[in-house]
Protein backbone atom coordinates (compact mmCIF):
# COMPACT_ATOMS: atom_id res chain seq x y z
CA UNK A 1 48.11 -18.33 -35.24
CA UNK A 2 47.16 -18.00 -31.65
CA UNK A 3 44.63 -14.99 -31.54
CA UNK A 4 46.22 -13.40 -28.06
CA UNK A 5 49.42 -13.12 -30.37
CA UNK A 6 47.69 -11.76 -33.06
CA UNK A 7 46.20 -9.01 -30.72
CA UNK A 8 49.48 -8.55 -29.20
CA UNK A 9 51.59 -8.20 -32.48
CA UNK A 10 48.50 -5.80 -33.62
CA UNK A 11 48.72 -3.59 -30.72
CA UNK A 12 52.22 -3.53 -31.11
CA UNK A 13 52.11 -2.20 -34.55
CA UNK A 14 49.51 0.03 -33.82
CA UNK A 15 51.33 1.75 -31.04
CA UNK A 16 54.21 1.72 -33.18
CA UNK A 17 53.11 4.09 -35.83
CA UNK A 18 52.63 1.08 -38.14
CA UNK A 19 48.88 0.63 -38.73
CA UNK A 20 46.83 3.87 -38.64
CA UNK A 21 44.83 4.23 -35.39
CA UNK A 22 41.70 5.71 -37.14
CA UNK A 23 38.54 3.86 -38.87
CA UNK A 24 39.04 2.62 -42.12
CA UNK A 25 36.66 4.27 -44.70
CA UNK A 26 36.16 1.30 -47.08
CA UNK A 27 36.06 -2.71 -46.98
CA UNK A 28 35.91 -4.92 -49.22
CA UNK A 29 36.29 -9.09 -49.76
CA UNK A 30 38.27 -9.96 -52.11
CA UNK A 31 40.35 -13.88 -53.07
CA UNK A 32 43.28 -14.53 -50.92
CA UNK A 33 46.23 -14.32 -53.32
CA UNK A 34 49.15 -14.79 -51.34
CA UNK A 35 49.47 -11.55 -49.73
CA UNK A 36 50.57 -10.66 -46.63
CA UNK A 37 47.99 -9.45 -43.85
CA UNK A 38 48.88 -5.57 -43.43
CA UNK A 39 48.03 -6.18 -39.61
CA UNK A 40 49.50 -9.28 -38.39
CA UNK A 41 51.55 -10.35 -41.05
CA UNK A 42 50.19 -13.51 -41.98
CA UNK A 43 49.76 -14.81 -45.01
CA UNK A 44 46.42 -15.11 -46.65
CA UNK A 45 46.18 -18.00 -48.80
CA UNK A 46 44.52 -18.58 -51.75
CA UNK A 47 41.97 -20.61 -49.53
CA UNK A 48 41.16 -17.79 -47.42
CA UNK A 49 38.76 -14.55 -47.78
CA UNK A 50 41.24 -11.43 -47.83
CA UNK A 51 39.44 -8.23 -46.26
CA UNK A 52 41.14 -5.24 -48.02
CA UNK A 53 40.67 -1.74 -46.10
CA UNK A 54 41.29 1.65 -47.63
CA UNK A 55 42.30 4.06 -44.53
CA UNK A 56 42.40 8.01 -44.82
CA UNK A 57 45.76 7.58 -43.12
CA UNK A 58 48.87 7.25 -44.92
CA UNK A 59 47.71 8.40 -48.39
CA UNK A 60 44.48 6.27 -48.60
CA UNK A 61 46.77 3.05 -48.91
CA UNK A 62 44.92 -0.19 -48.84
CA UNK A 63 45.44 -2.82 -46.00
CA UNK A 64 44.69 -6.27 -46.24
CA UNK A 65 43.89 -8.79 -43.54
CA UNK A 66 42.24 -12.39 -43.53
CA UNK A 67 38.59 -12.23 -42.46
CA UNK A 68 38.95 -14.56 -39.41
CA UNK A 69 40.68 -11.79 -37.47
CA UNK A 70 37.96 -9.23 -37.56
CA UNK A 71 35.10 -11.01 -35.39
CA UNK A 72 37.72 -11.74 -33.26
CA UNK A 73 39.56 -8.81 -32.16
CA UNK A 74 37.38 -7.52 -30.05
């Protein structure tokens, strides 16, 4: 996926109430299993490294998203 529509489908979300606007107080790696990336909507393969967040925002729900998008979001 193109990373300017990843940050633009991102913001989006954000701005839409979707993804919590705070930090995220824990993140962990974990095997890509087929779920869907909580910020882009993706899916991370079983090939990939998942990134799972826990955010104090919307009952401490986890979030995944693949790795590759987190150097690159600048």
């Amino acid at each position: 996926m193109d990373l300017d529509v990843v940050r633009f489908v991102i913001r989006r979300r954000v701005e839409g109430g979707l993804l919590p606007h705070g930090r995220m107080m824990k993140v962990q790696d974990a095997p890509g299993g087929g779920q869907m990336c909580d910020a882009c909507g993706a899916n991370i393969t079983s090939d990939q490294i998942a990134m799972v967040g826990t955010t104090l925002e919307g009952g401490r729900r986890t979030r995944p998203f693949p790795r590759p998008l987190l150097p690159d979001l600048g």
